[in-house]
N, C-alpha and C. Protein backbone atom coordinates (compact mmCIF):
# COMPACT_ATOMS: atom_id res chain seq x y z
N UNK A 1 36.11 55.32 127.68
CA UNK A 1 35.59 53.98 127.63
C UNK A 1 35.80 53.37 126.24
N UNK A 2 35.46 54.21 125.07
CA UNK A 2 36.19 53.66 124.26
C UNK A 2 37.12 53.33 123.51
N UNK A 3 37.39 54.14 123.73
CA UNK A 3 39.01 54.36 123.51
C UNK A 3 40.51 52.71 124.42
N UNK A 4 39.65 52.68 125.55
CA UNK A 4 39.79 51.72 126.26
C UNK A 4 39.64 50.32 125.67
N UNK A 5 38.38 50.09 125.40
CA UNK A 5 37.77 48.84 124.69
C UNK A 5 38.33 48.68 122.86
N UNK A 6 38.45 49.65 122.29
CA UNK A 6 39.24 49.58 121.13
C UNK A 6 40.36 49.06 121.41
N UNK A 7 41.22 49.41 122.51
CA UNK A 7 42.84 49.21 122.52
C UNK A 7 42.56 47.29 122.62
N UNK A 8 41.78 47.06 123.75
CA UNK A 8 41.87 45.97 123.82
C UNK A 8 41.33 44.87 123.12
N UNK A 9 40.20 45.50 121.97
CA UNK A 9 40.38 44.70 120.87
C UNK A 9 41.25 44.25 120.10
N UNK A 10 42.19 45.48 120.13
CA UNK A 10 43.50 45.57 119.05
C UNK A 10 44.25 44.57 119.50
N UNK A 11 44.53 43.92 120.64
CA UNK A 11 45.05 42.91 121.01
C UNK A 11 44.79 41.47 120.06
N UNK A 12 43.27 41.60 119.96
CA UNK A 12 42.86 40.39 118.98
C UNK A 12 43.61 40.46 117.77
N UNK A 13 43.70 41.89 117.50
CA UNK A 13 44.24 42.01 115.93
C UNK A 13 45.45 41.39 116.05
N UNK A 14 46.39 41.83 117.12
CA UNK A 14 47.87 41.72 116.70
C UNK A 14 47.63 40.30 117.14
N UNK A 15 47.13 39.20 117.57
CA UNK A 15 46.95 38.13 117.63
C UNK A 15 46.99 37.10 116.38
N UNK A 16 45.86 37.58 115.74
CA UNK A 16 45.62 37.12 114.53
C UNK A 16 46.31 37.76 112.96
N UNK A 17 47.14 38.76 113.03
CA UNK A 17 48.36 39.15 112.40
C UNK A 17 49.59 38.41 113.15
N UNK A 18 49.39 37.36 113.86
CA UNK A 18 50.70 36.34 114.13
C UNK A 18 50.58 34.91 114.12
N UNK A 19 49.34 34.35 113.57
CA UNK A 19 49.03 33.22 113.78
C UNK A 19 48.69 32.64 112.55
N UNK A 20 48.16 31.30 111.97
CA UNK A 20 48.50 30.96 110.80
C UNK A 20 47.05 30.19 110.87
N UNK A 21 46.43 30.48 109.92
CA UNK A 21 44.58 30.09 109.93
C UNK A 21 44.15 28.36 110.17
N UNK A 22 45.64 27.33 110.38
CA UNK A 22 45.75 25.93 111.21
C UNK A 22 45.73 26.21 112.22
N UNK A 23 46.16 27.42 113.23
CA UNK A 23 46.90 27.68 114.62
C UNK A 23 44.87 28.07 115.09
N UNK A 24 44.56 29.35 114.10
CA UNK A 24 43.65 29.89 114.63
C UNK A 24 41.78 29.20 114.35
N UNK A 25 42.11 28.26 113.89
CA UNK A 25 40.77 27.28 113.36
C UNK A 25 41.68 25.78 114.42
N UNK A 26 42.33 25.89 114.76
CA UNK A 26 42.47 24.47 115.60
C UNK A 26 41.65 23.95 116.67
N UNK A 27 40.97 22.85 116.74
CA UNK A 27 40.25 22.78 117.88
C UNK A 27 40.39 21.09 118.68
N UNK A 28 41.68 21.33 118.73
CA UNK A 28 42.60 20.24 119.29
C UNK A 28 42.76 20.17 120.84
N UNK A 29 42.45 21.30 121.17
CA UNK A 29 42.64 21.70 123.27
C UNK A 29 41.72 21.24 123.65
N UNK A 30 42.08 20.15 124.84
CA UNK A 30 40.50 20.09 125.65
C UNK A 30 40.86 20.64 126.49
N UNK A 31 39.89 21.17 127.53
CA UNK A 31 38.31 20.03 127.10
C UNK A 31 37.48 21.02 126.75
N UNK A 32 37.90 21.36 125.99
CA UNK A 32 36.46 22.51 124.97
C UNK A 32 36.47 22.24 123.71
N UNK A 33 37.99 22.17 123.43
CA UNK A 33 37.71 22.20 121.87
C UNK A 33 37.52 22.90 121.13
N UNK A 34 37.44 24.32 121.60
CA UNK A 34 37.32 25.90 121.07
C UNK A 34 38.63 26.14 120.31
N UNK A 35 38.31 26.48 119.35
CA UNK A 35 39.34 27.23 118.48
C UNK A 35 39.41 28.73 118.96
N UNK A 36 40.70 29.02 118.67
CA UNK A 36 41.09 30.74 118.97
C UNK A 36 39.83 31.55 117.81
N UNK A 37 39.91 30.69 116.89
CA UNK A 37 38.88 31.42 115.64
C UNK A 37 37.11 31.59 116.72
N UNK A 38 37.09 30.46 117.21
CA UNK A 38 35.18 30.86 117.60
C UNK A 38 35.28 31.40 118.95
N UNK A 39 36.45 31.42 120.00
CA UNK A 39 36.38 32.58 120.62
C UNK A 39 36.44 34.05 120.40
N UNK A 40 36.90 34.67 119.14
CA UNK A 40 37.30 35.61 118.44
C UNK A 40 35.96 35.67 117.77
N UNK A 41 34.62 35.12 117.04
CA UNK A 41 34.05 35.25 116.53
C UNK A 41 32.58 35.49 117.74
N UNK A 42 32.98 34.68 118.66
CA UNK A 42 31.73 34.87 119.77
C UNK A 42 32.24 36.52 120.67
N UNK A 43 33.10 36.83 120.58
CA UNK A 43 33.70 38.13 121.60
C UNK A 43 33.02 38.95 120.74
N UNK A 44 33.23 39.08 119.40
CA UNK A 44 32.85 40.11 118.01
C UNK A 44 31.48 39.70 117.91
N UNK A 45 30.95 38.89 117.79
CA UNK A 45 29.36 38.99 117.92
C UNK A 45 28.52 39.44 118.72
N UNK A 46 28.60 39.67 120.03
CA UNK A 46 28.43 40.21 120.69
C UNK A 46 28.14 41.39 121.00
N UNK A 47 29.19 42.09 120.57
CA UNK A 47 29.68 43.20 120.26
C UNK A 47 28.51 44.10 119.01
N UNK A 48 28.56 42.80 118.12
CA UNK A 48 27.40 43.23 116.87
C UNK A 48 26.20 43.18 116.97
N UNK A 49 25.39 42.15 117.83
CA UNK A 49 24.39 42.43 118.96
C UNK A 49 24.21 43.73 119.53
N UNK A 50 25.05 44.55 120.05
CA UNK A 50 25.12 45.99 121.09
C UNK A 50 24.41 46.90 119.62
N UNK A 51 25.72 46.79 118.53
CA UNK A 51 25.46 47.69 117.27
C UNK A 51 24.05 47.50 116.83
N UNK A 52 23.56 46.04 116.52
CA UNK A 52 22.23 45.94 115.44
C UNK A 52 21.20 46.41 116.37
N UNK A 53 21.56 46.79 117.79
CA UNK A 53 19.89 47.19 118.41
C UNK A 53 20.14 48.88 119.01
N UNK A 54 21.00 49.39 118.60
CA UNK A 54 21.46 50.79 118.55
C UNK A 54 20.34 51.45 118.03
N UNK A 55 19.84 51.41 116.89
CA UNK A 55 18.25 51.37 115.93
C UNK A 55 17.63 51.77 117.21
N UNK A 56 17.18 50.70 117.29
CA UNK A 56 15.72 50.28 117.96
C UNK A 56 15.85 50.59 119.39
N UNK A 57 16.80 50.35 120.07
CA UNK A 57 17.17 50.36 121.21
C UNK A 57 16.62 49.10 121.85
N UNK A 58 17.24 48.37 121.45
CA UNK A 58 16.21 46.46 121.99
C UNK A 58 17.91 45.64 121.62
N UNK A 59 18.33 45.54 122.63
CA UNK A 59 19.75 44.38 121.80
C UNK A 59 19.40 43.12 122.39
N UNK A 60 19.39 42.29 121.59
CA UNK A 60 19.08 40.72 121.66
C UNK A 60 20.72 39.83 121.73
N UNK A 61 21.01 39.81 122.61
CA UNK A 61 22.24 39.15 122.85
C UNK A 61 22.09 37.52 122.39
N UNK A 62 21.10 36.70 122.42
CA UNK A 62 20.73 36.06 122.22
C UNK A 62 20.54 35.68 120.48
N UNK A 63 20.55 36.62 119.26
CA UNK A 63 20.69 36.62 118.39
C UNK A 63 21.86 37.06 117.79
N UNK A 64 22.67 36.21 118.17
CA UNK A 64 24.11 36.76 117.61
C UNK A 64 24.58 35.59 116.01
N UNK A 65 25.15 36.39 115.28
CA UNK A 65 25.59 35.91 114.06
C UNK A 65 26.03 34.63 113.82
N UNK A 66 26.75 34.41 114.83
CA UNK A 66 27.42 32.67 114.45
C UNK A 66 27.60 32.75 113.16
N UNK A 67 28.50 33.37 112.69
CA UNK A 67 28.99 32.86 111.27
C UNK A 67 30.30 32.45 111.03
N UNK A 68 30.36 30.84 111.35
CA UNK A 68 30.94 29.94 111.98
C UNK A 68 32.77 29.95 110.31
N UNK A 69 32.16 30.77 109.30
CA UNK A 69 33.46 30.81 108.58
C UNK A 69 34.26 31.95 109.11
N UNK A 70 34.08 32.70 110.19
CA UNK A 70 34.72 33.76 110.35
C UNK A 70 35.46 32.78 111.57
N UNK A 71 35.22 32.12 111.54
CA UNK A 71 36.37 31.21 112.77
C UNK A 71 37.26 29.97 112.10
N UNK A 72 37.12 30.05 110.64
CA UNK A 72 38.14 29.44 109.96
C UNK A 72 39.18 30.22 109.19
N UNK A 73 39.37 30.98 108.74
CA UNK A 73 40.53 32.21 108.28
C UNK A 73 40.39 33.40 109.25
N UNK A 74 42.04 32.97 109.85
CA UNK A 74 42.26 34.45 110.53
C UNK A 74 41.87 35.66 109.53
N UNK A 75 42.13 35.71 108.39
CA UNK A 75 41.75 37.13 107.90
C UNK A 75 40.46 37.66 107.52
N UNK A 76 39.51 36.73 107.78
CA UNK A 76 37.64 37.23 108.67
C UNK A 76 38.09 37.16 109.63
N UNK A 77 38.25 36.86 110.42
CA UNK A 77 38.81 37.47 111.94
C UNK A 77 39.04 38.75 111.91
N UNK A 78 40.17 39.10 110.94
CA UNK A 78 40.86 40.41 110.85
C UNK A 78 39.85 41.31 110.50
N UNK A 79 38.93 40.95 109.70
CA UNK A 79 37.80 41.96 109.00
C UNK A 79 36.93 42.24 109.75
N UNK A 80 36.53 41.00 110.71
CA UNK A 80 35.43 41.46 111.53
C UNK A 80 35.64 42.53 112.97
N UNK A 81 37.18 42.33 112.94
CA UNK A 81 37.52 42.97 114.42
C UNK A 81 37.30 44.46 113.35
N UNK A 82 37.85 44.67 112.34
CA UNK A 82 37.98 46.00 111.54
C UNK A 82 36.73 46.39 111.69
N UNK A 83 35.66 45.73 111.47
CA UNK A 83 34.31 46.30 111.32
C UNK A 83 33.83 46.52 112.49
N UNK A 84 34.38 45.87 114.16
CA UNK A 84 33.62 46.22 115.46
C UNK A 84 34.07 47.66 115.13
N UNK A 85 35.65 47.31 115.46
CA UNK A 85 36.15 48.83 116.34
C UNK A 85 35.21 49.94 115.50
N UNK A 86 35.13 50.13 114.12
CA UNK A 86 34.99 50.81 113.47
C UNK A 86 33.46 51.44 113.95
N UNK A 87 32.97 50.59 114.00
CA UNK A 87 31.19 50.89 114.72
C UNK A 87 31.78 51.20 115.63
N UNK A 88 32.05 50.73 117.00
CA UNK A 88 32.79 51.37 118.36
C UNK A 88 33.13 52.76 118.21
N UNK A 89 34.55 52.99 117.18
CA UNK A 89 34.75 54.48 117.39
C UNK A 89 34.02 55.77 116.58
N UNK A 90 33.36 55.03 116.34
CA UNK A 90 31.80 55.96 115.60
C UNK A 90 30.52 56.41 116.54
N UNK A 91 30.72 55.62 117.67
CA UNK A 91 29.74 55.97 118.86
C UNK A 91 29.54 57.23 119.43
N UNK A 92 28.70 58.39 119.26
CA UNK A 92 28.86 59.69 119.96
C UNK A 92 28.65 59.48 121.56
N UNK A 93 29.81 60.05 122.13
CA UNK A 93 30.04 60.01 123.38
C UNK A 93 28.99 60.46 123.80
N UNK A 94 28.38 61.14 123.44
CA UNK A 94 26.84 61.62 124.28
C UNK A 94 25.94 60.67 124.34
N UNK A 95 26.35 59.57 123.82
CA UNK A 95 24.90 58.38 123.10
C UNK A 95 25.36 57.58 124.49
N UNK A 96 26.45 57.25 124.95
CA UNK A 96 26.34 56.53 126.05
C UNK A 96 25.25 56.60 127.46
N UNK A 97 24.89 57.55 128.17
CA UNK A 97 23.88 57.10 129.08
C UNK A 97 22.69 56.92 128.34
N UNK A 98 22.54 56.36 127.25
CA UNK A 98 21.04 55.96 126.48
C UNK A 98 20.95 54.93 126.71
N UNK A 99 19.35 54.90 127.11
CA UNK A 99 18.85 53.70 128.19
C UNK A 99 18.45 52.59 126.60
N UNK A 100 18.54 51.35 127.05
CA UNK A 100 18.42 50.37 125.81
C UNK A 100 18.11 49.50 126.85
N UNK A 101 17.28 48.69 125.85
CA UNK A 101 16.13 47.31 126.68
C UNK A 101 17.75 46.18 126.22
N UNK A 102 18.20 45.24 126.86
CA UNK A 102 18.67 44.00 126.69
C UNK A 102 18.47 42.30 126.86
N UNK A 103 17.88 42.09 125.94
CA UNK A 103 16.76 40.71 125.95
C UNK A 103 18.21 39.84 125.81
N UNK A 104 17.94 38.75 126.33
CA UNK A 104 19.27 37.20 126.58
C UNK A 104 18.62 36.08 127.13
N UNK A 105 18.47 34.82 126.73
CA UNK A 105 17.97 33.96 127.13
C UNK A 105 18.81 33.45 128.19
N UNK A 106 18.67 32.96 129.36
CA UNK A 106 19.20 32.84 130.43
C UNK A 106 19.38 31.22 131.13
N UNK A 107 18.90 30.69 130.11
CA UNK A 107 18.68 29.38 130.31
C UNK A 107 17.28 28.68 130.32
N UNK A 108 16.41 29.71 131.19
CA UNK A 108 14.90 29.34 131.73
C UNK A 108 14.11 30.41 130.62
N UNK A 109 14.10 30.54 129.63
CA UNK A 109 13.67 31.38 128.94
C UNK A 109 14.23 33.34 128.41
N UNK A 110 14.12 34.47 127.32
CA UNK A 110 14.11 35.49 127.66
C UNK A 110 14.11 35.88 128.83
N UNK A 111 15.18 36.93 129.26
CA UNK A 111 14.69 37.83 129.87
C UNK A 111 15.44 39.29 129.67
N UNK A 112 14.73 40.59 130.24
CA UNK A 112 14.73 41.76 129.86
C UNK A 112 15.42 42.47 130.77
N UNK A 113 16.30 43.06 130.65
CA UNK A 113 16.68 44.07 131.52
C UNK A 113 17.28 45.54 131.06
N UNK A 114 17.28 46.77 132.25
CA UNK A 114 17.40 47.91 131.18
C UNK A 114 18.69 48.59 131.44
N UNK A 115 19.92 48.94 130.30
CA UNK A 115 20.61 49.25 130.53
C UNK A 115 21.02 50.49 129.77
N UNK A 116 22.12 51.18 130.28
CA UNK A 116 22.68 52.31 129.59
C UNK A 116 23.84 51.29 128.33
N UNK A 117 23.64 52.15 126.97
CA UNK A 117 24.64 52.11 126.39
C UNK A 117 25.86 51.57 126.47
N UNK A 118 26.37 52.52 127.23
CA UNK A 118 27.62 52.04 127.91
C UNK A 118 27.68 51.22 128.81
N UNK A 119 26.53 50.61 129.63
CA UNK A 119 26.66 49.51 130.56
C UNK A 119 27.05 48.44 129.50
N UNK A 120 26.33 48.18 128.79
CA UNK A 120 26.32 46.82 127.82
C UNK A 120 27.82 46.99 127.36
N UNK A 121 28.13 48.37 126.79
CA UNK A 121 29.66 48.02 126.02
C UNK A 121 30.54 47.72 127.27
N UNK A 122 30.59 48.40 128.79
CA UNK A 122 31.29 47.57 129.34
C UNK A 122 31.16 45.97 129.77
N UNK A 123 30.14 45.54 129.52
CA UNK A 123 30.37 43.99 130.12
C UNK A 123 30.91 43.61 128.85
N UNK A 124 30.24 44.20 127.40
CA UNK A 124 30.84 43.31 126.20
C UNK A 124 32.56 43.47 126.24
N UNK A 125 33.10 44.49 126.81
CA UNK A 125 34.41 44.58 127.05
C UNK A 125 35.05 43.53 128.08
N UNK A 126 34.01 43.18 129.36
CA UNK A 126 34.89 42.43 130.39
C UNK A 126 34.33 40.85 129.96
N UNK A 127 33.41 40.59 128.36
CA UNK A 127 33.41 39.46 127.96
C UNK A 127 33.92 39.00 127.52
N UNK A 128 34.98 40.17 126.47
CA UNK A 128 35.92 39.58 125.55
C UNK A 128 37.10 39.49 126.49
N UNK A 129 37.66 40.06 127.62
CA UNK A 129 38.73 39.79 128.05
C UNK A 129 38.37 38.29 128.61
N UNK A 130 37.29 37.96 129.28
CA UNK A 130 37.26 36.39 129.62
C UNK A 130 37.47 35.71 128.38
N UNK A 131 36.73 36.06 127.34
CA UNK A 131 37.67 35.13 126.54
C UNK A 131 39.00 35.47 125.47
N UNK A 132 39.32 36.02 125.89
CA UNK A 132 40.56 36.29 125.85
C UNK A 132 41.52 35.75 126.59
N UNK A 133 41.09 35.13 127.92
CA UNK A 133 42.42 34.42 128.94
C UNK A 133 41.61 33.31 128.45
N UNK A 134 40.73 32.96 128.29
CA UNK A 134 40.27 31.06 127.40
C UNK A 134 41.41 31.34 126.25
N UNK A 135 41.51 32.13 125.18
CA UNK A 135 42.17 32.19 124.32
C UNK A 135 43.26 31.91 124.71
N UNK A 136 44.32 32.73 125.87
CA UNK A 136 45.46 32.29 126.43
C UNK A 136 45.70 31.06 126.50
N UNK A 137 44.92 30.10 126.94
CA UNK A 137 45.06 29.00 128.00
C UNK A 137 45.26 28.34 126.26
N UNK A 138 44.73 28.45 125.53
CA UNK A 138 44.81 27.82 123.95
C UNK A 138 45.57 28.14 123.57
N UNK A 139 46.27 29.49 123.24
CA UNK A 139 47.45 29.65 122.47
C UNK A 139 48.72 28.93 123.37
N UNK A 140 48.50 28.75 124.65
CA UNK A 140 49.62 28.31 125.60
C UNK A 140 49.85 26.62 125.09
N UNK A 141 48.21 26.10 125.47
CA UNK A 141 48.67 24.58 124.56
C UNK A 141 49.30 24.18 123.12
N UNK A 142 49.15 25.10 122.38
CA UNK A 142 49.40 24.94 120.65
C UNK A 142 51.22 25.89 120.95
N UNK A 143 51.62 26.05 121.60
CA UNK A 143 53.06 26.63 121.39
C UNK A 143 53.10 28.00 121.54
N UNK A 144 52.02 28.61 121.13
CA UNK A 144 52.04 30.24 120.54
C UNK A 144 52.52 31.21 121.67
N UNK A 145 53.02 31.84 120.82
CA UNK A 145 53.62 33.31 121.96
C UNK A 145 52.18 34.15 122.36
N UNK A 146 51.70 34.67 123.68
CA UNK A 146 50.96 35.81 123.80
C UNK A 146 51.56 36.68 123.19
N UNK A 147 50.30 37.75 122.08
CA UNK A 147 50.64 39.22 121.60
C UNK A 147 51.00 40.00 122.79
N UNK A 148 50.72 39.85 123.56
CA UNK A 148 51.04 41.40 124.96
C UNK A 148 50.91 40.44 126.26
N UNK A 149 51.59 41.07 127.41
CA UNK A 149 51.60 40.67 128.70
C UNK A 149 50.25 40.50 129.30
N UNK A 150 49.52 41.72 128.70
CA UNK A 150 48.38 41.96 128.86
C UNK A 150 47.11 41.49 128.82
N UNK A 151 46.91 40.48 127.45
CA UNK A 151 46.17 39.71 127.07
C UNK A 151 45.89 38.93 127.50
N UNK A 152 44.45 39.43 127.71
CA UNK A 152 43.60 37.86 128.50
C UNK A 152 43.54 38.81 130.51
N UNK A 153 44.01 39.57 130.68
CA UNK A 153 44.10 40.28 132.25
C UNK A 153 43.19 41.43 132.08
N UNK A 154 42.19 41.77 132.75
CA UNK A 154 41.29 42.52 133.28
C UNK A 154 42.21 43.46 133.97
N UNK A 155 41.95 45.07 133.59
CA UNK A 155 43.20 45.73 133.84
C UNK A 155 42.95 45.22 135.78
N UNK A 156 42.55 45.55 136.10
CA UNK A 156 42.11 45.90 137.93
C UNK A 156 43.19 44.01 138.50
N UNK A 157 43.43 43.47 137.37
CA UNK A 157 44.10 42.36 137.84
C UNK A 157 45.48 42.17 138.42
N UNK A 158 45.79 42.22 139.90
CA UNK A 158 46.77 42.76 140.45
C UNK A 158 47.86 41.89 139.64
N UNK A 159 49.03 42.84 139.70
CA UNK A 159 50.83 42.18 139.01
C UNK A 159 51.52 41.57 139.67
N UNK A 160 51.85 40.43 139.64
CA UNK A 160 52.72 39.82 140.40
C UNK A 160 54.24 40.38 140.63
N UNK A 161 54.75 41.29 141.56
CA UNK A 161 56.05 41.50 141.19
C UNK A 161 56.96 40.57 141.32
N UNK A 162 58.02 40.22 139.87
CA UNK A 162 58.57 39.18 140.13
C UNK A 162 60.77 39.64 140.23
């Protein structure tokens, strides 16, 4: 599993080792207006949410960093993906079925639910690939080449043979 979710971070990396900090702070696409930088900074926050309640066992998805300069230079981009994986492949595989409370405001207030470890790192994995194909649909308007075929596809996403 993690080994899995690392690779497909690494995608972000080689992303942002090809793009130029106008390309990756642009927020010229509608109709969002999302820059490749604050999808890249909301996927990684997330992520840092899972880490800061590792402690306690309480992750507040709902308190995530927004630290809205890491979505203007690709190379905080680059640092922050350095610093997920790095927590990620530091995780003892035994720590995964550890049950952890996950608080998220849902619209209508908190709410609580209880998950394994590894439940949370997989949705934070099938969050960043959603935005990861938002990212697509952006690098497609601004010119940019996709880093991999791959990027932005949920593996289980059937191949078109062409």
């Amino acid at each position: 599993m993690i080994e899995a979710i690392a690779k497909n971070l690494q995608r972000g990396i080689k992303l942002l080792n090809s793009i130029s900090d106008e390309q990756y702070s642009n927020t010229s696409v509608a109709p969002y207006y999302s820059s490749i930088g604050c999808h890249m900074r909301h996927v990684l926050d997330v992520f840092s949410c899972v880490f800061e309640g590792l402690e306690t066992k309480n992750v507040y998805l709902n308190k995530r960093n927004r630290n809205q300069i890491v979505e203007l230079q690709a190379n905080l981009g680059l640092q922050y993906f350095d610093e997920i994986i790095h927590q990620l492949i530091e995780i003892d595989k035994k720590k995964l079925e550890q049950k952890i409370e996950v608080i998220d405001d849902l619209g209508l207030g908190l709410e609580s639910a209880t998950y394994t470890l590894g439940a949370i790192l997989m949705q934070a994995h099938s969050h960043a690939i959603h935005h990861f194909a938002s990212v697509g649909y952006v690098i497609y308007q601004l010119g940019i080449e996709l880093p991999d075929k791959d990027f932005g596809f949920n593996p289980t996403t059937p191949k078109l043979k062409v």
